[in-house]
Structures are given as C-alpha cells and as structure tokens.
PDB file of N, CA and C in Angstrom:
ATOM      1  N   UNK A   1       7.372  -5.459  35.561  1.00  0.00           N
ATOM      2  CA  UNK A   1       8.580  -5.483  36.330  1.00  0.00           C
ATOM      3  C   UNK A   1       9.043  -4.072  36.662  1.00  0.00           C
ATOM      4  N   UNK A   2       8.703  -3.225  35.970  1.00  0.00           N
ATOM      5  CA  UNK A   2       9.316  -1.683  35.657  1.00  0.00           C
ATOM      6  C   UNK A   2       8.757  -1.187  36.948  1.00  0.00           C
ATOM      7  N   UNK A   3       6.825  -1.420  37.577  1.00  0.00           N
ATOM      8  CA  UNK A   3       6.510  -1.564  38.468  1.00  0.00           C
ATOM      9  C   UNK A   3       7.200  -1.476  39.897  1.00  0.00           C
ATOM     10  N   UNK A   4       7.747  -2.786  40.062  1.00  0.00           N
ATOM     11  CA  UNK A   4       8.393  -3.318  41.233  1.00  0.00           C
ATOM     12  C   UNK A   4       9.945  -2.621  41.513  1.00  0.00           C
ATOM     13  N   UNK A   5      10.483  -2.128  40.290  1.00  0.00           N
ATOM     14  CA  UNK A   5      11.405  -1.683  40.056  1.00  0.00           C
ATOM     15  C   UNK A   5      11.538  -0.207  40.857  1.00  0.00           C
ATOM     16  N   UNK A   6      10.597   0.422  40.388  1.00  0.00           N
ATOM     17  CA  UNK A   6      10.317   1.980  41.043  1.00  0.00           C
ATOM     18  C   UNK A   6       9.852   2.043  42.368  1.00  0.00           C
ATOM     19  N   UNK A   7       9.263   0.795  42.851  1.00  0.00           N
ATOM     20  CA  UNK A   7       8.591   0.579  44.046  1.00  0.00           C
ATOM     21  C   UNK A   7      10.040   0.748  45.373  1.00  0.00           C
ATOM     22  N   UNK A   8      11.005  -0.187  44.372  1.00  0.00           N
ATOM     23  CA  UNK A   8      12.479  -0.459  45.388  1.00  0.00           C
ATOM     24  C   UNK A   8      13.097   0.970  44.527  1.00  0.00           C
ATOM     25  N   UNK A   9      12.833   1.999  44.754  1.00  0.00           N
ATOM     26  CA  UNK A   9      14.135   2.729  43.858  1.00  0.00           C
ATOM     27  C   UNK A   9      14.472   2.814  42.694  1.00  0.00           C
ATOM     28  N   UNK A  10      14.294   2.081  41.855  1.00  0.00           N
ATOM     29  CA  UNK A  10      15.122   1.799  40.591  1.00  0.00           C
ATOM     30  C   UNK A  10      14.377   1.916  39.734  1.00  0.00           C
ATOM     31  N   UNK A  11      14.958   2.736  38.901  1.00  0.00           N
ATOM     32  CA  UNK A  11      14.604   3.164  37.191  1.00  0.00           C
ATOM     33  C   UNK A  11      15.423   2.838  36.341  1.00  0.00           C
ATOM     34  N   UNK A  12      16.492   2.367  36.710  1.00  0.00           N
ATOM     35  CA  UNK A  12      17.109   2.507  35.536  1.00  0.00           C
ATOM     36  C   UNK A  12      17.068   1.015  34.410  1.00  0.00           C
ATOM     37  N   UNK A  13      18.186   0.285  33.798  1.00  0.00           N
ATOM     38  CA  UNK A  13      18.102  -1.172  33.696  1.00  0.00           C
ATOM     39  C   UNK A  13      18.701  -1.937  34.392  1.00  0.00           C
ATOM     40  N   UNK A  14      18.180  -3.000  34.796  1.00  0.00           N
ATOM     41  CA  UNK A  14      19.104  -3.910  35.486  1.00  0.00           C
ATOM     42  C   UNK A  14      19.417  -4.925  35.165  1.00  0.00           C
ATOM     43  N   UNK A  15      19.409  -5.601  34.243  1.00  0.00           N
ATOM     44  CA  UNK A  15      19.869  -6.912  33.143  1.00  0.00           C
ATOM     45  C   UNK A  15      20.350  -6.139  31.766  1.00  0.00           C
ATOM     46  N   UNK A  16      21.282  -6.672  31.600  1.00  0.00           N
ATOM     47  CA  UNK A  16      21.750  -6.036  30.519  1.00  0.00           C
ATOM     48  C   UNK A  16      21.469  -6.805  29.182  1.00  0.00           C
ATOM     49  N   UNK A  17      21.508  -6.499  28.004  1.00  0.00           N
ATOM     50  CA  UNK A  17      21.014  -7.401  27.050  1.00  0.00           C
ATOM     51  C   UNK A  17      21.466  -8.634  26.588  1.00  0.00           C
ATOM     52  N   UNK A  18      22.475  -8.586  26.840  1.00  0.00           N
ATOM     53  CA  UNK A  18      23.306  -9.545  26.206  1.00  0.00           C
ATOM     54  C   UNK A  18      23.249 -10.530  28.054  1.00  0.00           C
ATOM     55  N   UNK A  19      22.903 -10.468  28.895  1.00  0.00           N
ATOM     56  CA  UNK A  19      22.651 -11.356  30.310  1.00  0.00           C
ATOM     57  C   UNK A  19      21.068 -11.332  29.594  1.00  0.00           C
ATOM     58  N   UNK A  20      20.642 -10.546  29.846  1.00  0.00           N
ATOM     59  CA  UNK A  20      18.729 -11.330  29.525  1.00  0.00           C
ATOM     60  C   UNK A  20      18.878 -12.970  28.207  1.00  0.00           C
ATOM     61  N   UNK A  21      19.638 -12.768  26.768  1.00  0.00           N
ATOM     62  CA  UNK A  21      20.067 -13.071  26.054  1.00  0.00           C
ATOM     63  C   UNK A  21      20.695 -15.156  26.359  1.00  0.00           C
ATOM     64  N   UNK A  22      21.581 -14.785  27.152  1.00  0.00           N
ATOM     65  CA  UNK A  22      22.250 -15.940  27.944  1.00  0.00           C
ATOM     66  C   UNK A  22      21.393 -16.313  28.559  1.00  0.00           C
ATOM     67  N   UNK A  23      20.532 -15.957  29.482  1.00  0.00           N
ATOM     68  CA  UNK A  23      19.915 -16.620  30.882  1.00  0.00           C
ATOM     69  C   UNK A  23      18.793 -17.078  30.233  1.00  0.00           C
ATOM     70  N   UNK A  24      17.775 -16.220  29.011  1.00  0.00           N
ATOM     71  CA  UNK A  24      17.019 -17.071  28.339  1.00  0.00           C
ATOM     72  C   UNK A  24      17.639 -18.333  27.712  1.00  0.00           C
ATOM     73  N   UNK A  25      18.244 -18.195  26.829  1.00  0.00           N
ATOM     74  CA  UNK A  25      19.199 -19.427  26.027  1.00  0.00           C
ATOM     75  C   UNK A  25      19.262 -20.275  26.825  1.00  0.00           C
ATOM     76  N   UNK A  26      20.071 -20.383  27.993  1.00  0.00           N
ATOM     77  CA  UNK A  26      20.853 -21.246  29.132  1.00  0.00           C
ATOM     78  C   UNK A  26      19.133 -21.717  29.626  1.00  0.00           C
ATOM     79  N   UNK A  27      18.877 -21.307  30.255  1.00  0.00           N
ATOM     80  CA  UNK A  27      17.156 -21.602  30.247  1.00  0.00           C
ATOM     81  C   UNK A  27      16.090 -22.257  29.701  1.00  0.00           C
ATOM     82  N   UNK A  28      17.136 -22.054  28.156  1.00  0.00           N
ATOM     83  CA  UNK A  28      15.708 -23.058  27.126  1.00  0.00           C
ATOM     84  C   UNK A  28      14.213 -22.515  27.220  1.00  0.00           C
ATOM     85  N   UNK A  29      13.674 -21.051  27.958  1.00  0.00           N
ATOM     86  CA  UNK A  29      12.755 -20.740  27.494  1.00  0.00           C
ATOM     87  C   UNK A  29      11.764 -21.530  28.378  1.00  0.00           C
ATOM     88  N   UNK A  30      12.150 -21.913  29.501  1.00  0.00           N
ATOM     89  CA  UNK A  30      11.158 -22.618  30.360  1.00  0.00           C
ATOM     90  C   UNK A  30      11.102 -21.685  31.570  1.00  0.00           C
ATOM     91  N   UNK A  31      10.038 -20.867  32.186  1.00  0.00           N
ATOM     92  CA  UNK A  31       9.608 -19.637  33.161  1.00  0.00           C
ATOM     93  C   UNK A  31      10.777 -20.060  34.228  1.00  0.00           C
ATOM     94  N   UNK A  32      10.544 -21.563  34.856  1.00  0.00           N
ATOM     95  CA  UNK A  32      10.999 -21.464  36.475  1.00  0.00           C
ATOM     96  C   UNK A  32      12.845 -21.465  36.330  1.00  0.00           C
ATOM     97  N   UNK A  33      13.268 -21.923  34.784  1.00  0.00           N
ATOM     98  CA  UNK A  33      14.631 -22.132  34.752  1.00  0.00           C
ATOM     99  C   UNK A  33      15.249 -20.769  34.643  1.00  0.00           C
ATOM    100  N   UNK A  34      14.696 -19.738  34.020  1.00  0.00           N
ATOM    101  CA  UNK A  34      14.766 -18.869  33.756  1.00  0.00           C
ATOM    102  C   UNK A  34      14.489 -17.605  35.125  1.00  0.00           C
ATOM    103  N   UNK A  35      13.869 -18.334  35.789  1.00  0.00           N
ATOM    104  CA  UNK A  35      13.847 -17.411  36.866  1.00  0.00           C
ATOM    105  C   UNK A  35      14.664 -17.541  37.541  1.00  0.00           C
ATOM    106  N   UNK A  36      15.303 -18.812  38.031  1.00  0.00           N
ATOM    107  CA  UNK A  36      16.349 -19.395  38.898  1.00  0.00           C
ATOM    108  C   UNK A  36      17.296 -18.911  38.702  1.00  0.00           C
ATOM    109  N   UNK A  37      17.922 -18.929  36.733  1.00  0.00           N
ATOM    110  CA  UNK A  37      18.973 -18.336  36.804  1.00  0.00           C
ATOM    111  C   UNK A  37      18.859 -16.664  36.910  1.00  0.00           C
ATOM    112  N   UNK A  38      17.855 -16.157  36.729  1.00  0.00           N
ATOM    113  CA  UNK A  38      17.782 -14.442  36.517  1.00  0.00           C
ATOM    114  C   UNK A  38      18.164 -14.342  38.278  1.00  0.00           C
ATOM    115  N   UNK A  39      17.627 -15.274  39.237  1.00  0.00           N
ATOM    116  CA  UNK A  39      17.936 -14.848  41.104  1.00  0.00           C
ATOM    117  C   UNK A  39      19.393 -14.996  41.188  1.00  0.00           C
ATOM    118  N   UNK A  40      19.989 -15.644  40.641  1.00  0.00           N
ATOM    119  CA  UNK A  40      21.091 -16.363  40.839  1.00  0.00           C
ATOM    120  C   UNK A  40      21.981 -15.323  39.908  1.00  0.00           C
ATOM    121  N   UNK A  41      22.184 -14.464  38.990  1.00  0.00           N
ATOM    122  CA  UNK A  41      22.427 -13.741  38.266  1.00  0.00           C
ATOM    123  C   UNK A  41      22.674 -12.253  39.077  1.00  0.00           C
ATOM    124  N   UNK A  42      21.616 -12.077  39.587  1.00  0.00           N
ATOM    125  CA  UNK A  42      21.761 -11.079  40.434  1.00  0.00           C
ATOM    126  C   UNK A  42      22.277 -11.220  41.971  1.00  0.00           C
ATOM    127  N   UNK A  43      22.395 -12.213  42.554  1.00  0.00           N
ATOM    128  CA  UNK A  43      23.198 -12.449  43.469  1.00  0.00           C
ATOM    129  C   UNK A  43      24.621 -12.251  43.110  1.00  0.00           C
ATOM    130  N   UNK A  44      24.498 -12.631  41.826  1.00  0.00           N
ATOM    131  CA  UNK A  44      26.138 -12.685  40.993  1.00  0.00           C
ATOM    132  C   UNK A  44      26.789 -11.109  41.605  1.00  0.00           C
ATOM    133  N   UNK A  45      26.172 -10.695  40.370  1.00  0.00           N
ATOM    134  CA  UNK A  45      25.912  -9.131  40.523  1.00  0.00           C
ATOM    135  C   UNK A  45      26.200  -8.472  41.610  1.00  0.00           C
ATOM    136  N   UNK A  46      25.572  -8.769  42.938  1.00  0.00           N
ATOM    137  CA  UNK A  46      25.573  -8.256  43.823  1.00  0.00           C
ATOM    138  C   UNK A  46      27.263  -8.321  44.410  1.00  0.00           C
ATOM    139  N   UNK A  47      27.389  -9.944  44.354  1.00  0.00           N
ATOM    140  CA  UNK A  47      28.920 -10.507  45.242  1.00  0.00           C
ATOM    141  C   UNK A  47      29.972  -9.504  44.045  1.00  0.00           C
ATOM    142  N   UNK A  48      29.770  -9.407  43.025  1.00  0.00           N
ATOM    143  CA  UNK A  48      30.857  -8.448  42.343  1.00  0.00           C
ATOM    144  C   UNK A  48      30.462  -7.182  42.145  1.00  0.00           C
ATOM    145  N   UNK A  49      29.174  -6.256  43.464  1.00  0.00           N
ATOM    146  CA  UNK A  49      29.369  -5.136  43.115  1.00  0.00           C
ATOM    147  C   UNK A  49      29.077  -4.415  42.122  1.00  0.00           C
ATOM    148  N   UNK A  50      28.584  -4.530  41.285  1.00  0.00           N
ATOM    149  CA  UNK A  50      28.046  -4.556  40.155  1.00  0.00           C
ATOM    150  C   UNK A  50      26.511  -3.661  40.442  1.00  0.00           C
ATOM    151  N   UNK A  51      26.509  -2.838  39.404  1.00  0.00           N
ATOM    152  CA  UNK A  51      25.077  -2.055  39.667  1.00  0.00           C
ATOM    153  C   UNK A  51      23.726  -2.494  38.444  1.00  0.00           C
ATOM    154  N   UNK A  52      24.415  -3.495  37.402  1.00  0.00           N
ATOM    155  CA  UNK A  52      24.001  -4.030  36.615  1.00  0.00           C
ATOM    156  C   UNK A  52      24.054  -5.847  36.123  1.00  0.00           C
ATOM    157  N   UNK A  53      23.018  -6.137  36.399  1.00  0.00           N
ATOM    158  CA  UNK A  53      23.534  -7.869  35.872  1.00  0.00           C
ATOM    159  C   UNK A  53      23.986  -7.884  34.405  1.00  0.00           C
ATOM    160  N   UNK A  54      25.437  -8.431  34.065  1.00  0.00           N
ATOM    161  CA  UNK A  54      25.884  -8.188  33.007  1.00  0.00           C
ATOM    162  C   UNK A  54      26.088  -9.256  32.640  1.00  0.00           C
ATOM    163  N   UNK A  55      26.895  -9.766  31.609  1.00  0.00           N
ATOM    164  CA  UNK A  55      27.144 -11.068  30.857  1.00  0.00           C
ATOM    165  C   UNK A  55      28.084 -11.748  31.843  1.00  0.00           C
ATOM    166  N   UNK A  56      29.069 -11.301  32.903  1.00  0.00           N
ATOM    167  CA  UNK A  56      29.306 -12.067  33.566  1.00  0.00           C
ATOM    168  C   UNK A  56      29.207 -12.534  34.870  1.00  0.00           C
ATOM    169  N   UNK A  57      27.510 -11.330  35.237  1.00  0.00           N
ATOM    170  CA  UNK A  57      27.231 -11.952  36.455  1.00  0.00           C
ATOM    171  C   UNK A  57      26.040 -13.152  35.720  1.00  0.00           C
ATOM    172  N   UNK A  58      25.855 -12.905  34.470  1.00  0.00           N
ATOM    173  CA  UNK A  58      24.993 -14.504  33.552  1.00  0.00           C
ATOM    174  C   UNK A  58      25.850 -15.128  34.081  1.00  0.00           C
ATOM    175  N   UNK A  59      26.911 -15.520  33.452  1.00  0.00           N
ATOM    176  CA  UNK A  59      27.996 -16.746  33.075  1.00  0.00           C
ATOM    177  C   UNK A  59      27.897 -17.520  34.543  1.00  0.00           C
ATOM    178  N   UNK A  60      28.468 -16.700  35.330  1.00  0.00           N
ATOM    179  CA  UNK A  60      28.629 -16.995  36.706  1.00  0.00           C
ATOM    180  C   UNK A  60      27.330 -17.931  37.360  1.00  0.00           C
ATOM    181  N   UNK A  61      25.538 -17.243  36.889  1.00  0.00           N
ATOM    182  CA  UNK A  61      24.686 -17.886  37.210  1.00  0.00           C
ATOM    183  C   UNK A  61      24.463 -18.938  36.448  1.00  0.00           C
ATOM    184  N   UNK A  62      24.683 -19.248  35.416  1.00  0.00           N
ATOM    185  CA  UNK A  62      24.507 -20.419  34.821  1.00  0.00           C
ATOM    186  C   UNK A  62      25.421 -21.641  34.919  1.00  0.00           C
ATOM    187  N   UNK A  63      26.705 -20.982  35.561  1.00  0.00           N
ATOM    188  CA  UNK A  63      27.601 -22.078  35.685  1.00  0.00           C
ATOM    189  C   UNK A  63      27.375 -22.544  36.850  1.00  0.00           C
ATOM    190  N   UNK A  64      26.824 -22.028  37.796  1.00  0.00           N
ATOM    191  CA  UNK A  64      26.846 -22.058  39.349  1.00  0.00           C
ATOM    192  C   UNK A  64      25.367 -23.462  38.941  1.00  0.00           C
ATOM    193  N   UNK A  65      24.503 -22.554  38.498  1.00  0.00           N
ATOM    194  CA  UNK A  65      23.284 -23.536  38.372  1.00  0.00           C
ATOM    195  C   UNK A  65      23.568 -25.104  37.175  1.00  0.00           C
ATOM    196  N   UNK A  66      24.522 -24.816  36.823  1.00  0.00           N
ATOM    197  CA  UNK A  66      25.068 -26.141  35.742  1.00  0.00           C
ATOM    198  C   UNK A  66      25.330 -26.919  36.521  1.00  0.00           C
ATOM    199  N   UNK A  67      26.062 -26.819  37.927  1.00  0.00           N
ATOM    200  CA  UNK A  67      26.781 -27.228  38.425  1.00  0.00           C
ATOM    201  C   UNK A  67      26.186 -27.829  39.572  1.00  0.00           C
ATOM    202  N   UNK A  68      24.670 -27.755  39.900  1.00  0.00           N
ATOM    203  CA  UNK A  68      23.896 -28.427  40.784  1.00  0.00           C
ATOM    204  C   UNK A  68      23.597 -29.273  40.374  1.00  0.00           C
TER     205      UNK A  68
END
C-alpha cells in the first residue's frame, strides 16, 4: 500500500490506528467488508476535510454502511 501511496504523493499515514482498529472489528475480518468500509471511511475523511482517516471518519463509515 506504502507503494501506491508514494505513487499519489503521500508518505505519510493515512488511517489512523484506532480507525484501522474499528473498520477491522466493524468488518469482522472479512477482505470485501473491510474494504467497503476503509472507501467509505475515507470519503468520510474527505467530506470533513480531514488529512487523516480518524476514528470519526470510521464511525461515520460504519454507520453509513450499517445503515444500507
């Protein structure tokens, strides 16, 4: 990922631990649930500006995706 990361710019982190943490959990550890919410997380992120997906651009993706 660190890869793709430098490819767009970015070195630094962009999930924070405690969002990687949630979105696995909320996820149950299954790849595609876990990916859904990690896209959806960072959209979060994005709509609040945010230079980091944090615990409440998680919350936000998991509730959004609870809620489908």
């Amino acid at each position: 990922m660190s890869h793709h990361l430098t490819l767009c710019g970015r070195s630094d982190t962009l999930f924070s631990d405690d969002a990687l943490s949630s979105i696995h959990k909320a996820g149950r550890g299954l790849p595609r649930a876990v990916n859904n919410l990690a896209r959806q997380a960072l959209v979060a992120a994005y709509a609040n500006r945010s230079t980091i997906v944090d615990e409440k651009a998680a919350h936000q993706a998991i509730t959004e995706v609870d809620a489908e």
